[in-house]
C-alpha atoms as a PDB file:
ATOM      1  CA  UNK A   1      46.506   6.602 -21.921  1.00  0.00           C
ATOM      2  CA  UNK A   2      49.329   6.048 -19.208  1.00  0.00           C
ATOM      3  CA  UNK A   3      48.998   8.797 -17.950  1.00  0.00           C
ATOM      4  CA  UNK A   4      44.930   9.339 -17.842  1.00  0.00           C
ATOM      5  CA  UNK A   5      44.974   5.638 -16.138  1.00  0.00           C
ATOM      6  CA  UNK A   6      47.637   5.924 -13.314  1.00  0.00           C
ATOM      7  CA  UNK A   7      45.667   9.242 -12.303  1.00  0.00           C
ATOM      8  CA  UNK A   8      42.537   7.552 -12.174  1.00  0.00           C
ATOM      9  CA  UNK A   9      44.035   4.604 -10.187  1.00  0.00           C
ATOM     10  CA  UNK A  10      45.752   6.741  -7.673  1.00  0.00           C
ATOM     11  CA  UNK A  11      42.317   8.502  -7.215  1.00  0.00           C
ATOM     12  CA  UNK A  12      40.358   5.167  -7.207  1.00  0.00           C
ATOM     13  CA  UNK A  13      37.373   5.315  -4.759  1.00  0.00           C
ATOM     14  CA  UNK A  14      39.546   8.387  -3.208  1.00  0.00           C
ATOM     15  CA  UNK A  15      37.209   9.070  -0.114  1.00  0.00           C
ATOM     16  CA  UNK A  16      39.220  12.422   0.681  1.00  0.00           C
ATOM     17  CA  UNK A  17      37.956  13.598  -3.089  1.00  0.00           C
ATOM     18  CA  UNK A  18      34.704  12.620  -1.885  1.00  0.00           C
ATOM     19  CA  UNK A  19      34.314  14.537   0.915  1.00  0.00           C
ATOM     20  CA  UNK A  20      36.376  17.306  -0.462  1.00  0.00           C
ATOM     21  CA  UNK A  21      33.558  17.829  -2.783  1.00  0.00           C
ATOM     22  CA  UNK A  22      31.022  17.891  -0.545  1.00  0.00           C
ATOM     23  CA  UNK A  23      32.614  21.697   1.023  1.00  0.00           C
ATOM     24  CA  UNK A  24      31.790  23.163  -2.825  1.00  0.00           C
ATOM     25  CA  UNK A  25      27.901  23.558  -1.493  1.00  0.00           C
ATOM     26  CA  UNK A  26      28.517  26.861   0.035  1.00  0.00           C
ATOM     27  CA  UNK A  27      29.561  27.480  -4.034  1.00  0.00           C
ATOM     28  CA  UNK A  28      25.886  28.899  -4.188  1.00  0.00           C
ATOM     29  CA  UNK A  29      25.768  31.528  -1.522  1.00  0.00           C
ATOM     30  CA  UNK A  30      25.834  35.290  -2.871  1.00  0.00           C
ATOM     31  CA  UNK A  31      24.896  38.304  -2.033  1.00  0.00           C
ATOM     32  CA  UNK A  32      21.337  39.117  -3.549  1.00  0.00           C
ATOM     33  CA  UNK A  33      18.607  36.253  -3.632  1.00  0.00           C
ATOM     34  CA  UNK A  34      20.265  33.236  -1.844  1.00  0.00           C
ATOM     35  CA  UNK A  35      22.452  35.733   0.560  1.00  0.00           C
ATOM     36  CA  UNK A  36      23.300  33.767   3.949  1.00  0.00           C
ATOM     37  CA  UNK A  37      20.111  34.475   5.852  1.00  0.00           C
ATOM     38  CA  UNK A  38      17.982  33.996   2.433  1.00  0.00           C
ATOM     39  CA  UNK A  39      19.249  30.229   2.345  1.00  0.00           C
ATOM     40  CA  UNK A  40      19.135  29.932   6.131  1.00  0.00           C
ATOM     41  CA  UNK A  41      15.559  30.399   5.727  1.00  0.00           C
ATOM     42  CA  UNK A  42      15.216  28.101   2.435  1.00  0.00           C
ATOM     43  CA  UNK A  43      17.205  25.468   4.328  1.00  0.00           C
ATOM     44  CA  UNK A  44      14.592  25.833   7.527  1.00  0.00           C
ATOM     45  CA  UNK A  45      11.556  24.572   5.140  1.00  0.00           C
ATOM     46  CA  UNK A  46      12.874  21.195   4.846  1.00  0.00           C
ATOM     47  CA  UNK A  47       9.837  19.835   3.223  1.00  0.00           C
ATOM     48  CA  UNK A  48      11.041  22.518   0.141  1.00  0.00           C
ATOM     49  CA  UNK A  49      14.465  22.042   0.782  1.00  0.00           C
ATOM     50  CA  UNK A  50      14.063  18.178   0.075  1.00  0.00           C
ATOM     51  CA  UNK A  51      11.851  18.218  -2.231  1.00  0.00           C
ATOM     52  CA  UNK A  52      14.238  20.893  -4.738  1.00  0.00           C
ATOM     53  CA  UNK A  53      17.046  18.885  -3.548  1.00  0.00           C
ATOM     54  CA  UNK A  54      15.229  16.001  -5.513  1.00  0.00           C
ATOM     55  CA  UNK A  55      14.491  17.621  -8.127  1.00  0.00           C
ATOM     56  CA  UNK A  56      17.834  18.705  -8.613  1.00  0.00           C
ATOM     57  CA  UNK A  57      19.572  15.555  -7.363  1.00  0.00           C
ATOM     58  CA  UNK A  58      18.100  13.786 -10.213  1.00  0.00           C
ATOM     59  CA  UNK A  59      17.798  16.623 -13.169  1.00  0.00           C
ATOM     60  CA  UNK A  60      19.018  15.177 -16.733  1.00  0.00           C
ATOM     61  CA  UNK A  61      22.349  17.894 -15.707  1.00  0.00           C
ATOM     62  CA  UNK A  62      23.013  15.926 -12.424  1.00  0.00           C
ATOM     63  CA  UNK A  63      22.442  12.391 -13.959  1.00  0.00           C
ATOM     64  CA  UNK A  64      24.841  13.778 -17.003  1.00  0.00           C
ATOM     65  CA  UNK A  65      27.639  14.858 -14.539  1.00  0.00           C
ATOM     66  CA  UNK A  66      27.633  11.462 -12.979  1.00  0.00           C
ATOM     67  CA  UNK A  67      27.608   9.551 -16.144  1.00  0.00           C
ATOM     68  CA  UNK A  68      25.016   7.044 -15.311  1.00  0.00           C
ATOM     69  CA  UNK A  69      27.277   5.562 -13.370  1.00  0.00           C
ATOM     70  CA  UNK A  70      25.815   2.129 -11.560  1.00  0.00           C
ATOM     71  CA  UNK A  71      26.737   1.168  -8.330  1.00  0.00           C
ATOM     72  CA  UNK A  72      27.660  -2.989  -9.049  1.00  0.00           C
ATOM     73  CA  UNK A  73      29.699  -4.590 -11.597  1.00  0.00           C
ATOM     74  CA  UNK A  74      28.696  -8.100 -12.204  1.00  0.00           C
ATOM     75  CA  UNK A  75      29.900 -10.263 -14.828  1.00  0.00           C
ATOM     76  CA  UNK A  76      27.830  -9.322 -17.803  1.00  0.00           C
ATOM     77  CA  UNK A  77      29.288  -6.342 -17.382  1.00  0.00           C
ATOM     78  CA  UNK A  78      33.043  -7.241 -17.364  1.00  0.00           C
ATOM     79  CA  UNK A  79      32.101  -8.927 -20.459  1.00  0.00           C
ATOM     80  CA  UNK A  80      30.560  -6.434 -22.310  1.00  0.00           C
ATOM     81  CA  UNK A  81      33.342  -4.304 -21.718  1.00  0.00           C
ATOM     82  CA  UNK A  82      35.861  -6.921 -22.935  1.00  0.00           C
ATOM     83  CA  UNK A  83      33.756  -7.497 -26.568  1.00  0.00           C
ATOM     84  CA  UNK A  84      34.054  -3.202 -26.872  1.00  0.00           C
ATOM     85  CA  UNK A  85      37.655  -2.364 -26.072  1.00  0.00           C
ATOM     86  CA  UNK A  86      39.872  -5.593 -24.402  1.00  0.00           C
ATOM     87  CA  UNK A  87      41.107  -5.465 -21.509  1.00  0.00           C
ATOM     88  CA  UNK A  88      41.931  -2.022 -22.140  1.00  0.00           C
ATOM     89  CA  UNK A  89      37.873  -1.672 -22.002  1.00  0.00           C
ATOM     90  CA  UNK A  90      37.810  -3.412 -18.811  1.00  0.00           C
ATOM     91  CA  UNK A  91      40.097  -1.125 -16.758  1.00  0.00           C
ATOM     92  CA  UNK A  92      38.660   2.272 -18.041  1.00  0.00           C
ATOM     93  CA  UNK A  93      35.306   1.037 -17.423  1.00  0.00           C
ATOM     94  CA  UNK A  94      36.284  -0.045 -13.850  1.00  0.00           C
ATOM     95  CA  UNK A  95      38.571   3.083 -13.007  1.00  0.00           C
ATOM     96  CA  UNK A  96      35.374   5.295 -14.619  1.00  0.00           C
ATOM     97  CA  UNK A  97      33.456   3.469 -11.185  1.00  0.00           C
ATOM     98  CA  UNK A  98      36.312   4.200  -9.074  1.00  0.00           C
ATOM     99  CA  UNK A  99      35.404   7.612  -9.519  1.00  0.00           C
ATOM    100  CA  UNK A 100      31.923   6.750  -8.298  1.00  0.00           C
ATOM    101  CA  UNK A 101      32.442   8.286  -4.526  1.00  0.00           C
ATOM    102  CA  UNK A 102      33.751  11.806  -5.807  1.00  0.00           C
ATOM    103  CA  UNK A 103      30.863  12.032  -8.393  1.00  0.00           C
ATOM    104  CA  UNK A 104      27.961  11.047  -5.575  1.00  0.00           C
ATOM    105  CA  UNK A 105      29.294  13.827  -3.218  1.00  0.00           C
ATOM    106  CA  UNK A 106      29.586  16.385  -6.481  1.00  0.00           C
ATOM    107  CA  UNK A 107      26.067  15.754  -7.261  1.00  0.00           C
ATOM    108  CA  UNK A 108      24.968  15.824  -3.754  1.00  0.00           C
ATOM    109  CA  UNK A 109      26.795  19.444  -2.580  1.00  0.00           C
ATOM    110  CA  UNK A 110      25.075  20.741  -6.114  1.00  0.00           C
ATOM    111  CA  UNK A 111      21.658  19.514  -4.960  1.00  0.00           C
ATOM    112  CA  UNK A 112      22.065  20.720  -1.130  1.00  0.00           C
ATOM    113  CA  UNK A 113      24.104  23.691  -2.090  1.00  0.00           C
ATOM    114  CA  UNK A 114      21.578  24.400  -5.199  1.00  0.00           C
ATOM    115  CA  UNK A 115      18.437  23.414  -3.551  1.00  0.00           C
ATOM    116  CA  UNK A 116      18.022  26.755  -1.647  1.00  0.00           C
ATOM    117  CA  UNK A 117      19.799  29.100  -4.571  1.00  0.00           C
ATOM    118  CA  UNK A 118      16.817  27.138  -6.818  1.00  0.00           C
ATOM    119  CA  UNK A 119      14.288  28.304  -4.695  1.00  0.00           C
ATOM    120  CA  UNK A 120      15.426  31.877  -3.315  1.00  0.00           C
ATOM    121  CA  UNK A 121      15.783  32.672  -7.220  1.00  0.00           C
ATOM    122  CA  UNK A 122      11.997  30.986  -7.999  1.00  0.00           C
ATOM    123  CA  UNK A 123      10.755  33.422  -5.503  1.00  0.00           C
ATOM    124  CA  UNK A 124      12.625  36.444  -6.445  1.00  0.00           C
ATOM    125  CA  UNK A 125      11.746  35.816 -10.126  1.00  0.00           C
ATOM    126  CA  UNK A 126       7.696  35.310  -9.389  1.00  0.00           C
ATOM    127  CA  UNK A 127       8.274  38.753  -7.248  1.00  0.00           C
ATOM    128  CA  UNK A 128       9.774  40.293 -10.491  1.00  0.00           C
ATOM    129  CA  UNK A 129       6.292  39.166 -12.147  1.00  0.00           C
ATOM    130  CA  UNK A 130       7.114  35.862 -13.533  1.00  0.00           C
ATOM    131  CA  UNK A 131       4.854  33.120 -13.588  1.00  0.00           C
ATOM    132  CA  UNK A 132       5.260  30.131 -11.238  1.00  0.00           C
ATOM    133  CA  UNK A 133       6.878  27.619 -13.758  1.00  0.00           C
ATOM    134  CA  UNK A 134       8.811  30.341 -16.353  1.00  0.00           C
ATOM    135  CA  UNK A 135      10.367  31.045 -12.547  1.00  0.00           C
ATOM    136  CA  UNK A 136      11.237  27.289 -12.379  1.00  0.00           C
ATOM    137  CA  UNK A 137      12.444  26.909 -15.430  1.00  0.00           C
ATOM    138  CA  UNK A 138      14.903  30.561 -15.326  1.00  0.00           C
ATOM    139  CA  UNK A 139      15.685  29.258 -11.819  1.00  0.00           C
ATOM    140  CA  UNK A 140      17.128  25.694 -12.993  1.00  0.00           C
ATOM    141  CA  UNK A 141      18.938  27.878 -15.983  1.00  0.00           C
ATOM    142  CA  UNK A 142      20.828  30.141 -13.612  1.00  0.00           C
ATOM    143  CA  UNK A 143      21.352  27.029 -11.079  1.00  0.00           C
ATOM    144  CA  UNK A 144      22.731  24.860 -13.516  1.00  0.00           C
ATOM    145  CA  UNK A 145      24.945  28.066 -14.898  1.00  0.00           C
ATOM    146  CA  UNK A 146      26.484  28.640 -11.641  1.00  0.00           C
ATOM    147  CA  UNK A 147      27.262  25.016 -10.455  1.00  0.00           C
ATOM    148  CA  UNK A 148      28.661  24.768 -13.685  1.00  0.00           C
ATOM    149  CA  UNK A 149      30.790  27.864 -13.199  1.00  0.00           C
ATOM    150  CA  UNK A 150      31.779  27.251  -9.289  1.00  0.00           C
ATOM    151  CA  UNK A 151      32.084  23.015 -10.487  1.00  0.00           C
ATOM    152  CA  UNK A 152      34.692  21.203 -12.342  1.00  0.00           C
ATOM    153  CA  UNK A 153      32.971  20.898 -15.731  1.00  0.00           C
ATOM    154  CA  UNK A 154      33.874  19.434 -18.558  1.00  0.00           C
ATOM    155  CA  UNK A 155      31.770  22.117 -20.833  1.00  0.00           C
ATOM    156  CA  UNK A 156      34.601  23.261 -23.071  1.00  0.00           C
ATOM    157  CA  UNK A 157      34.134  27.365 -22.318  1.00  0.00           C
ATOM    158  CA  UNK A 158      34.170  26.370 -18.915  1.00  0.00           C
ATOM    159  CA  UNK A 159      37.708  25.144 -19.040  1.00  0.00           C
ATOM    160  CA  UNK A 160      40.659  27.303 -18.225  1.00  0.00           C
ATOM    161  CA  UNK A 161      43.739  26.916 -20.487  1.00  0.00           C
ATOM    162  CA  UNK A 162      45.613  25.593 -17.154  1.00  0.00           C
ATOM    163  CA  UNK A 163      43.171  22.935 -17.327  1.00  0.00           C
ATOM    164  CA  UNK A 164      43.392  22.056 -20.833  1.00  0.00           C
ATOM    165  CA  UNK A 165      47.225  22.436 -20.631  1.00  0.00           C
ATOM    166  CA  UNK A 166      48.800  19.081 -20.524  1.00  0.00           C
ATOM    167  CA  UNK A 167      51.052  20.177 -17.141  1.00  0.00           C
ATOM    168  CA  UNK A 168      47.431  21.052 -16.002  1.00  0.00           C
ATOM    169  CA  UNK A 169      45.686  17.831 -16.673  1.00  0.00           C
ATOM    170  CA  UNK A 170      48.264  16.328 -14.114  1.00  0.00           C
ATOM    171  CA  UNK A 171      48.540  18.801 -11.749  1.00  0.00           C
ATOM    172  CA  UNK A 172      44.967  19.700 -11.495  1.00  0.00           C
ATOM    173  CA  UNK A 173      44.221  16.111 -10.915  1.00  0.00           C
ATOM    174  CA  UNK A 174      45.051  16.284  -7.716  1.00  0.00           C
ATOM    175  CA  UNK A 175      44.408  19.795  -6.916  1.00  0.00           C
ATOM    176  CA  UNK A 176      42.010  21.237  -9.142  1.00  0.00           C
ATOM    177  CA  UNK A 177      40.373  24.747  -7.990  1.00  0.00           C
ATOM    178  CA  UNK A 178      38.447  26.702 -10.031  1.00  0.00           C
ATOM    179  CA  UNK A 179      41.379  29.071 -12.295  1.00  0.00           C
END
């Protein structure tokens, strides 16, 4: 617990994290559907581009990675937290919205990062034959597979041993790269 907490208050609303994350959009680039031109074109509609970065901003995976995380803490709050775990309840549930900043820009380089890989894959799936919506729905599968490959994520086969590792859960704290 000592350990878990001084992390998380040493990377309290840590705005380099923030912006940090925000680089891991380019994650999505590759070299078939959503190639470097393919996206450039994507990103050109920006009517599509916003709305897929919508829909993906706000997917049940997105809303799951940031935890549901609100943006105030008034004093209900504090004192629900208190009744569940103490004051031991009250700092993990403030150090979990420290984290806020870093889980806004993850979500948002998925979203602007996925929104053209989302559609580049819709349309090379309807080419393949696929209706409109199976497209969608394949499309969101392989998104949602790669951000969670290219991401931190806490999906347990996603997790190196480095990671798991308890030198790894310090270390990779503060400079965590996919292993």
């Amino acid at each position: 617990d000592w350990l878990t907490n001084s992390i998380g208050a040493i990377m309290f609303f840590n705005t380099r994290s923030a912006v940090l994350q925000t680089i891991s959009a380019i994650n999505f680039i590759n070299f078939k559907d959503n190639n470097i031109f393919a996206a450039g074109k994507a990103f050109a509609n920006q009517p599509q581009y916003w709305k897929d970065f919508k829909t993906l901003f706000n997917s049940d995976f997105l809303l799951e990675r940031r935890d549901g995380l609100k943006l105030n803490v008034n004093e209900a709050d504090i004192a629900d937290m208190a009744k569940r775990g103490g004051v031991r309840g009250v700092i993990s549930e403030l150090l979990k919205l420290g984290f806020l900043p870093t889980q806004l820009a993850d979500s948002f380089a998925i979203a602007s990062g996925g929104s053209t890989f989302y559609r580049n894959r819709v349309k090379a799936l309807e080419k393949e034959g696929m209706s409109t919506k199976d497209a969608e729905v394949k499309a969101f599968q392989d998104f949602r597979e790669t951000a969670e490959e290219s991401q931190q994520s806490s999906r347990p086969d996603k997790i190196s041993m480095q990671q798991a590792g308890p030198l790894g859960r310090i270390i990779l704290a503060f400079a965590n790269t996919p292993a």
